[in-house]
Each structure stands twice: as C-alpha cells, then as structure tokens.
N, C-alpha and C. Protein backbone atom coordinates (compact mmCIF):
# COMPACT_ATOMS: atom_id res chain seq x y z
N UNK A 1 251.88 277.38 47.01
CA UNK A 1 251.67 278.68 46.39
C UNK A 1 251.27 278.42 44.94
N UNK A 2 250.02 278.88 44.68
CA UNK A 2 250.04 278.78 43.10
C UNK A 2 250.53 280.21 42.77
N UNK A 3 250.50 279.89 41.30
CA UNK A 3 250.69 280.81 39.96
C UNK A 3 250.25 282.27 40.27
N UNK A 4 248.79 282.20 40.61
CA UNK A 4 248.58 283.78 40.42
C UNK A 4 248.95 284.20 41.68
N UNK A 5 249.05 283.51 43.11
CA UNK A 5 249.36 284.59 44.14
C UNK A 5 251.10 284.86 44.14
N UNK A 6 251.95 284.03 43.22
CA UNK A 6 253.00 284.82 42.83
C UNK A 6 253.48 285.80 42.28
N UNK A 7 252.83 285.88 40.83
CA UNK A 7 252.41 287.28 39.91
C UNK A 7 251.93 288.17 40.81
N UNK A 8 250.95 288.09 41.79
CA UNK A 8 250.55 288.66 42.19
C UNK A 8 251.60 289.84 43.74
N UNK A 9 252.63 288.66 43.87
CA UNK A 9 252.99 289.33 44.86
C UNK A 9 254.31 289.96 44.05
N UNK A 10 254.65 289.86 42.77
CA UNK A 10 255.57 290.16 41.62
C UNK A 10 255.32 291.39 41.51
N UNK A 11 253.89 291.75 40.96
CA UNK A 11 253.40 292.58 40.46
C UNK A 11 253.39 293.60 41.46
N UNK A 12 252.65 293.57 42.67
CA UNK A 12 253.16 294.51 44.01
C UNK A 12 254.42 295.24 43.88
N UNK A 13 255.28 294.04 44.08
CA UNK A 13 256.96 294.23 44.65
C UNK A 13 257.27 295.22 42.92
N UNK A 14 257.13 295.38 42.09
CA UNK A 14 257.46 295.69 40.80
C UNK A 14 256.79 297.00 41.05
N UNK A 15 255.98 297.25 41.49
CA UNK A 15 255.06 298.68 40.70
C UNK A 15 255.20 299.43 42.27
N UNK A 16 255.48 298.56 43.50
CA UNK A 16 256.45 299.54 44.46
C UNK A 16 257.80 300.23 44.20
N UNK A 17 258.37 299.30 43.72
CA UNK A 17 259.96 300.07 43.25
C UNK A 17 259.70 301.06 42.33
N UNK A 18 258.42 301.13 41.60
CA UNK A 18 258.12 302.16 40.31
C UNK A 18 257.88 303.56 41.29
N UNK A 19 256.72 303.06 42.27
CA UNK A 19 256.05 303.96 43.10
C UNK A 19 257.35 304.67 43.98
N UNK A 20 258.64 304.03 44.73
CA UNK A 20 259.47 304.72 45.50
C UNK A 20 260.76 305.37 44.44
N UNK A 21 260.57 304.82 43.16
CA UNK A 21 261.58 305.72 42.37
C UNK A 21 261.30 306.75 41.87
N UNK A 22 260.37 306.47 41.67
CA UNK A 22 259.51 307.63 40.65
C UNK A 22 259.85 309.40 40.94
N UNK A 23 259.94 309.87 42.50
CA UNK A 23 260.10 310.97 42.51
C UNK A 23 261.74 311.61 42.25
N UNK A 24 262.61 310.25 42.13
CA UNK A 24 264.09 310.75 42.28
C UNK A 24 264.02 310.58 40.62
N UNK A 25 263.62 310.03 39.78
CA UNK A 25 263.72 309.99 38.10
C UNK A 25 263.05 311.45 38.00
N UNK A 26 261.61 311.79 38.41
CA UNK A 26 261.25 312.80 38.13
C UNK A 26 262.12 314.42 37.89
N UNK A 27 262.68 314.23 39.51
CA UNK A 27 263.69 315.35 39.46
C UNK A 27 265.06 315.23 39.11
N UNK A 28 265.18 314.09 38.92
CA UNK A 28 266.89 314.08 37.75
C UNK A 28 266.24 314.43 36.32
N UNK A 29 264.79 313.89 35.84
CA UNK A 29 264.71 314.64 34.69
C UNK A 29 264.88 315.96 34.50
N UNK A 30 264.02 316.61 35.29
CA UNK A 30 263.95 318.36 35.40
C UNK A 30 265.18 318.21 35.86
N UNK A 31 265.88 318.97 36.79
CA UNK A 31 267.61 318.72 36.66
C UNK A 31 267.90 318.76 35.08
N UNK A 32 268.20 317.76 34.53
CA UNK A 32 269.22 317.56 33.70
C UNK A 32 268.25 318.50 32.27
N UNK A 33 267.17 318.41 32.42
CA UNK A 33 266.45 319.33 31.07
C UNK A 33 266.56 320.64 31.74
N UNK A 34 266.47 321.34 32.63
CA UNK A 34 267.13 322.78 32.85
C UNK A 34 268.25 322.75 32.54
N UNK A 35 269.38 322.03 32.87
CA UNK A 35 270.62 322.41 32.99
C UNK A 35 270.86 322.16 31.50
N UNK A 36 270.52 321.31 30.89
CA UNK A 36 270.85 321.51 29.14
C UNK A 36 269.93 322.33 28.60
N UNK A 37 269.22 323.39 28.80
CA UNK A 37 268.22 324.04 28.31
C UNK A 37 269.73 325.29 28.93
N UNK A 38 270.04 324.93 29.67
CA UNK A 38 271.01 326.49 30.34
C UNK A 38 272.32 326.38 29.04
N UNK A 39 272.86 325.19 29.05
CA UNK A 39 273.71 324.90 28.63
C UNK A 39 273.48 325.07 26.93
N UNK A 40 272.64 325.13 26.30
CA UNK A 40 272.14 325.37 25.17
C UNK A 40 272.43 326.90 25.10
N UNK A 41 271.70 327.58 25.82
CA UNK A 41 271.34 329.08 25.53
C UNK A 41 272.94 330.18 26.30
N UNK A 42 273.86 328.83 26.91
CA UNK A 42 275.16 329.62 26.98
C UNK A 42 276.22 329.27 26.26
N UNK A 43 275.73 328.35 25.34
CA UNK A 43 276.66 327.23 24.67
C UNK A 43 277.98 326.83 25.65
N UNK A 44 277.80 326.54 26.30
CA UNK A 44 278.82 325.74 27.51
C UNK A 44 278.44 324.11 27.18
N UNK A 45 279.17 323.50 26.48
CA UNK A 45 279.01 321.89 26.11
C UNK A 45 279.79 321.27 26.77
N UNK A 46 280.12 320.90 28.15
CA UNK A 46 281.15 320.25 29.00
C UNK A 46 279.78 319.41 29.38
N UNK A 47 280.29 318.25 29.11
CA UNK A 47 279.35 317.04 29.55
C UNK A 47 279.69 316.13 31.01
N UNK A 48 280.73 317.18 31.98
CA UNK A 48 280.19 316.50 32.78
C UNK A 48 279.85 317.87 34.20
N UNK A 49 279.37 318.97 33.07
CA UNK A 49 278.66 319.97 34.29
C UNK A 49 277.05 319.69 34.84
N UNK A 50 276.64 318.44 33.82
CA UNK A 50 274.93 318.26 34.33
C UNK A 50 274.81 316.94 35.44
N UNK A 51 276.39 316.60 35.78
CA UNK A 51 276.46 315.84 36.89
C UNK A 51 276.61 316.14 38.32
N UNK A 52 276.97 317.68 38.76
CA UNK A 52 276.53 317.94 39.69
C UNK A 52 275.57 318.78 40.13
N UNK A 53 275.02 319.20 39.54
CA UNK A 53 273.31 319.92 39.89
C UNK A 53 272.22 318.79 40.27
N UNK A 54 272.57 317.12 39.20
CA UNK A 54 271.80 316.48 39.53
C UNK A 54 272.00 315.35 40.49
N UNK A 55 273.46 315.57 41.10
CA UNK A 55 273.85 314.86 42.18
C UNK A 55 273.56 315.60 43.93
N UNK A 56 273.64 317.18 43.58
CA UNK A 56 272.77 317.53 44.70
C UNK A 56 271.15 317.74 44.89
N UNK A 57 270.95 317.89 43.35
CA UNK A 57 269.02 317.55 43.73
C UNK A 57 268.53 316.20 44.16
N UNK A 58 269.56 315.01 43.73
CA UNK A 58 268.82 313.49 44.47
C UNK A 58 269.31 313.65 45.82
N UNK A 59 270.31 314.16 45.98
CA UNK A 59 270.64 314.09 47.54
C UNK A 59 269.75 315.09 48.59
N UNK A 60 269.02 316.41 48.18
CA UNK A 60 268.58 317.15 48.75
C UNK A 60 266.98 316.34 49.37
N UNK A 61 266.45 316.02 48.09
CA UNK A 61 265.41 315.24 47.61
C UNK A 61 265.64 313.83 48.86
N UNK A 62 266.33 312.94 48.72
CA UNK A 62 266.24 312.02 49.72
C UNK A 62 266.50 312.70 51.37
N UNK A 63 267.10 313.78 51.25
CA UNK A 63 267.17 314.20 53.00
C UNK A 63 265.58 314.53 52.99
N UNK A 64 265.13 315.00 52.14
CA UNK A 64 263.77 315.29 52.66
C UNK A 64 262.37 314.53 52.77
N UNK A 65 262.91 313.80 51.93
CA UNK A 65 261.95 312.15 51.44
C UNK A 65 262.09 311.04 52.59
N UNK A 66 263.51 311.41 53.57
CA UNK A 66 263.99 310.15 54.04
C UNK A 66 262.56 309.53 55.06
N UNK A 67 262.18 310.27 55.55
CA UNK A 67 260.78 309.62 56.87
C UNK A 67 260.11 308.96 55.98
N UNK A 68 259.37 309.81 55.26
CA UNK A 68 258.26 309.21 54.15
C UNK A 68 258.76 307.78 53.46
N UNK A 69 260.04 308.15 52.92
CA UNK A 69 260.98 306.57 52.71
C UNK A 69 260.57 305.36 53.30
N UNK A 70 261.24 305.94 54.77
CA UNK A 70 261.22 304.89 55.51
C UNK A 70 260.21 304.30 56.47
N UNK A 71 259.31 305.20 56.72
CA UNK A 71 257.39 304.39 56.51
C UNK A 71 257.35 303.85 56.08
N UNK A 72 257.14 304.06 54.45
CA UNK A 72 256.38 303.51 53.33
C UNK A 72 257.46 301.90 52.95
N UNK A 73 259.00 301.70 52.97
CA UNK A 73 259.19 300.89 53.22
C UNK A 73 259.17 299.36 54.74
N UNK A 74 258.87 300.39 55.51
CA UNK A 74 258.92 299.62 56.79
C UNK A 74 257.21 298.96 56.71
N UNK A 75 256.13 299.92 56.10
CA UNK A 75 255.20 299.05 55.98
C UNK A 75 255.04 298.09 54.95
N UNK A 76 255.50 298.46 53.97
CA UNK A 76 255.71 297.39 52.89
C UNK A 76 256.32 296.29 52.88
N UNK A 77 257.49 296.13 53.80
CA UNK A 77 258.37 294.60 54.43
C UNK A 77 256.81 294.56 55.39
N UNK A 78 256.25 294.93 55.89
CA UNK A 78 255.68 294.21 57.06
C UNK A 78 254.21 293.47 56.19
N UNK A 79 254.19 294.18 55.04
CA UNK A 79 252.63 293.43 54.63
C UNK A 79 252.80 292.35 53.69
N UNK A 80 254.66 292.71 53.18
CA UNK A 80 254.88 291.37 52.38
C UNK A 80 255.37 290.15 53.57
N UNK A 81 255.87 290.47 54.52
CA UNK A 81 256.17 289.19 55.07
C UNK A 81 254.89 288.77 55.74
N UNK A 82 253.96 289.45 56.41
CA UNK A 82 252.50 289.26 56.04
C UNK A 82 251.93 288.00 55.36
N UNK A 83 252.21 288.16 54.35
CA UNK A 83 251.25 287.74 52.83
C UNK A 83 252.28 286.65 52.61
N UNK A 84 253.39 286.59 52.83
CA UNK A 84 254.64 285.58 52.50
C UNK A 84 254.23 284.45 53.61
N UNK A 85 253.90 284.31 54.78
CA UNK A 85 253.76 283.85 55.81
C UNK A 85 252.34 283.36 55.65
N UNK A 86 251.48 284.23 55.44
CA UNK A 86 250.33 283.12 54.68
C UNK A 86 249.96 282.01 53.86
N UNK A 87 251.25 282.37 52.95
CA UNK A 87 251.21 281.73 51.67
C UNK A 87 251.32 280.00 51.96
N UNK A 88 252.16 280.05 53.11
CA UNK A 88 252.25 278.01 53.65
C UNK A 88 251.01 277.46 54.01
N UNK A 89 250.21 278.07 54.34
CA UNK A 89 248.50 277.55 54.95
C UNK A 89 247.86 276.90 54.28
C-alpha cells in the first residue's frame, strides 16, 4: 500500500462520518437555538431544560433516518472492504 491510497482511503472514511453526522448536529443546533431563543424571551435560565427537547429531536430524527442509515452504511463497509482487499495485489 503506498502513501496516497491510504490518505486516500482516510480521507473517504473522514468526510463519511462528516456526511452521516451532519444531519443529527444540524438538528441539535436548531433544537438548542430555539429552545434558548424560548428561554431568553421567558427568562427561564435552568440549564438543564435544553437537554430534553434535544434528546427527543436526535431520537425522533434517527427513527426516521434509520433505513437511509443503514444503506448508506451497509454500502460503505462493502466498498471499503472492496478497496481494502485490493489493496494486497
């Protein structure tokens, strides 16, 4: 294996985990900027009420994500062990 087809399979594996997190960061952001935008304009400062609005939006969010999930990972093990299995030739 040289150098670049490692980076290379680095760089994949790195900007997939970006690509399958990305929508659960998205909506814990919104989450937690509504709920302190609420919490502002009722002055209610209890810091640990923005922990469950955003513990049922990741959970709602993955029941509905779960297929798409688990495609997009089941093809992704199959093209890295793929490409991993090449790499001895």
């Amino acid at each position: 294996m040289n150098p670049e087809m490692a980076v290379d399979i680095f760089k994949t594996v790195v900007m997939f985990a970006l690509y399958m997190v990305a929508p659960f960061l998205a909506v814990t952001l919104l989450v937690g900027l509504a709920t302190s935008i609420i919490q502002s304009v009722t002055s209610i400062q209890e810091q640990t009420l923005t922990f469950a609005p955003k513990l049922i939006a990741v959970a709602g969010l993955l029941l509905l994500m779960a297929p798409w999930l688990l495609r997009t990972l089941s093809e992704f093990t199959t093209e890295m062990i793929s490409r991993i299995s090449g790499l001895g030739q």
